[in-house]
C-alpha atoms as a PDB file:
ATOM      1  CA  UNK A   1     -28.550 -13.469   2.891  1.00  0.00           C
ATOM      2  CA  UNK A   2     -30.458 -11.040   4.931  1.00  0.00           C
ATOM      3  CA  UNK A   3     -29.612  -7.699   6.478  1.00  0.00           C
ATOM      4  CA  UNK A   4     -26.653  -5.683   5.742  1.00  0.00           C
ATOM      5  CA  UNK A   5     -23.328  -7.803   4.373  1.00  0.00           C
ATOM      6  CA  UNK A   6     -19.678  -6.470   4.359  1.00  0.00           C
ATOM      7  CA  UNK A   7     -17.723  -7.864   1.835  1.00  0.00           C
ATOM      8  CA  UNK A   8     -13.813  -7.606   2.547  1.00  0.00           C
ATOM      9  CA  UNK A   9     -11.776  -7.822  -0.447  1.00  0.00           C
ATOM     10  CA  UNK A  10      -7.996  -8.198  -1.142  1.00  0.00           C
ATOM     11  CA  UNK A  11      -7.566  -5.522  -4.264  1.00  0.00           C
ATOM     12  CA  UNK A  12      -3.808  -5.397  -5.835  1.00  0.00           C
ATOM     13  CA  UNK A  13      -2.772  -2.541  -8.418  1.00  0.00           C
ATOM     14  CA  UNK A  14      -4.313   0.698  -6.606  1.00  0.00           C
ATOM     15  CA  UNK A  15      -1.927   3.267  -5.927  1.00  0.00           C
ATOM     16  CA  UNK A  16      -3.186   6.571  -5.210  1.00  0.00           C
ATOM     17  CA  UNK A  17      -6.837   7.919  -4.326  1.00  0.00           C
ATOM     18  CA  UNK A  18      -7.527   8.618  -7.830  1.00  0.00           C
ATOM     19  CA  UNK A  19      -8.065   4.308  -7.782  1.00  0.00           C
ATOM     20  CA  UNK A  20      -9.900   4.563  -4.667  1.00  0.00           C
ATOM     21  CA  UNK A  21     -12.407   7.014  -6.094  1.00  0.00           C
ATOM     22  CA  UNK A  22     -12.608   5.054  -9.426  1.00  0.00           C
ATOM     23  CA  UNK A  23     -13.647   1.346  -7.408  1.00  0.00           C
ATOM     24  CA  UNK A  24     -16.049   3.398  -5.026  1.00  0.00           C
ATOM     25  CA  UNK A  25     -17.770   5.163  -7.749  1.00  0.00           C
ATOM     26  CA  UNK A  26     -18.859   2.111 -10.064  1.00  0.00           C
ATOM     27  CA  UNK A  27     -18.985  -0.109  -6.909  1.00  0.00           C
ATOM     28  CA  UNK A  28     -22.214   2.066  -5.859  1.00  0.00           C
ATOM     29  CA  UNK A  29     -24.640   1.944  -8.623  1.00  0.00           C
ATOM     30  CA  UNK A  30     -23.797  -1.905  -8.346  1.00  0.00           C
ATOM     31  CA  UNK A  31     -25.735  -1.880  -4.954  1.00  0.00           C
ATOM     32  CA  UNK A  32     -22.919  -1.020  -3.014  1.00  0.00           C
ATOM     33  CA  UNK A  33     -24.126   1.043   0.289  1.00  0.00           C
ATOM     34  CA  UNK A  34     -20.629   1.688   1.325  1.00  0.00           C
ATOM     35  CA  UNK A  35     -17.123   1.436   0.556  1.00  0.00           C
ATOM     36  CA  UNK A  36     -14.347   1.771   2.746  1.00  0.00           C
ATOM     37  CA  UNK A  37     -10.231   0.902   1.252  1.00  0.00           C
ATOM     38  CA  UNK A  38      -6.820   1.236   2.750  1.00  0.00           C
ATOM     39  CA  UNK A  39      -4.680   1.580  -0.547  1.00  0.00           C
ATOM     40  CA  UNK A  40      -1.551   0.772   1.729  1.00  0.00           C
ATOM     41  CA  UNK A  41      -2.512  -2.840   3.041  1.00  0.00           C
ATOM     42  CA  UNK A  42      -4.507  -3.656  -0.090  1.00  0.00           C
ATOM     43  CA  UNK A  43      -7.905  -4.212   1.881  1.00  0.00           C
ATOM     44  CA  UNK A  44     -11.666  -3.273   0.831  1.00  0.00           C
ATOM     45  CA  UNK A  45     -14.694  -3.104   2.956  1.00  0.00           C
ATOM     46  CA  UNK A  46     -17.797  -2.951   0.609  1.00  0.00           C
ATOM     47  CA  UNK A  47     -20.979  -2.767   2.385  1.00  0.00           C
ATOM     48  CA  UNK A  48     -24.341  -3.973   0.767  1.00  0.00           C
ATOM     49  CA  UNK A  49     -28.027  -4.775   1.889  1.00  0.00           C
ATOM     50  CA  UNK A  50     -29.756  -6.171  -0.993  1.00  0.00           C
ATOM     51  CA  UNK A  51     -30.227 -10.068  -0.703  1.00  0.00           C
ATOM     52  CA  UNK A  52     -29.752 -10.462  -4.633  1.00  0.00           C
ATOM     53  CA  UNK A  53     -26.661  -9.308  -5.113  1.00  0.00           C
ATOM     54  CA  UNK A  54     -23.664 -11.360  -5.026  1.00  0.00           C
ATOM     55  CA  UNK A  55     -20.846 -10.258  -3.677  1.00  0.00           C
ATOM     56  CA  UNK A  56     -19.440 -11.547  -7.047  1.00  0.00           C
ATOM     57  CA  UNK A  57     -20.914  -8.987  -9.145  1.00  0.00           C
ATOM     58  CA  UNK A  58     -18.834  -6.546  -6.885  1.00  0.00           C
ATOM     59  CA  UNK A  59     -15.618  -8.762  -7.402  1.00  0.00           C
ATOM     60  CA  UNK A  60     -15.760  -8.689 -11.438  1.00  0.00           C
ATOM     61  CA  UNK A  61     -16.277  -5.375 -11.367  1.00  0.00           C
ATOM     62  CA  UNK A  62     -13.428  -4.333 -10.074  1.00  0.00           C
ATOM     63  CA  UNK A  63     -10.939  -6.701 -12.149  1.00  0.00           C
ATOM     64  CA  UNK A  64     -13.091  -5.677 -15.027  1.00  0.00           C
ATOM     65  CA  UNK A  65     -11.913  -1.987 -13.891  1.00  0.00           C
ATOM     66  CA  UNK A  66      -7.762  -3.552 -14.763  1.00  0.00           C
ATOM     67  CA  UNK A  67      -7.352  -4.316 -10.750  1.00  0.00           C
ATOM     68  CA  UNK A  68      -6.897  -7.698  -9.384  1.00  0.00           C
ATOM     69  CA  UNK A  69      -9.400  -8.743  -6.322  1.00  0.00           C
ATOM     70  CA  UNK A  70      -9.476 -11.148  -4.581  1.00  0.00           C
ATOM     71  CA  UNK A  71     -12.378 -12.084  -1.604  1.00  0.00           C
ATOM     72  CA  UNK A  72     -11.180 -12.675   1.660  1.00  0.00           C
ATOM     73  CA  UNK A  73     -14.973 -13.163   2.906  1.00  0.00           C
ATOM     74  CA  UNK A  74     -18.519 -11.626   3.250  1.00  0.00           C
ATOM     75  CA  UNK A  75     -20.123 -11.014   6.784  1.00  0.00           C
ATOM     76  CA  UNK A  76     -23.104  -9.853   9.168  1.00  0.00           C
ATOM     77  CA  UNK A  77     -22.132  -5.944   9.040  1.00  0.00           C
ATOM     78  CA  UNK A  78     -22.233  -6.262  12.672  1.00  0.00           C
ATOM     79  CA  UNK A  79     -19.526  -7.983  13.092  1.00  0.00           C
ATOM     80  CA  UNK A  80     -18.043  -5.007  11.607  1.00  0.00           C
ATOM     81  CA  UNK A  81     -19.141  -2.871  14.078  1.00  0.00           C
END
């Protein structure tokens, strides 16, 4: 991988911001630059630049957290743009 990556995840069992805030905030020390998710349609955008992570590591850690995710793919950020 190289440059900036968006990885866009399914994520089933979040139901307020409170879940929101939990993924985002043990997503970052992970590597994650920025994380964007739309509790209503079940989607998360998880940005991320270094070429050694994988966007696994982001994945198990948020089933570890007791949510279910699922990844839908992992792109060129600018596609995102």
């Amino acid at each position: 991988m190289n440059g900036k990556k968006v990885l866009n995840v399914k994520i089933d069992g979040m139901h307020c911001g409170s879940c929101v805030n939990r993924i985002s905030s043990m997503l970052k020390p992970l590597g994650a630059t920025s994380v964007d998710i739309d509790v209503a349609n079940k989607i998360g955008h998880i940005w991320f630049e270094d070429e050694d992570i994988l966007a696994d590591v982001f994945i198990d850690a948020i089933n570890d957290a007791g949510y279910e995710a699922t990844k839908r793919s992992v792109v060129d950020a600018t596609m995102m743009e």
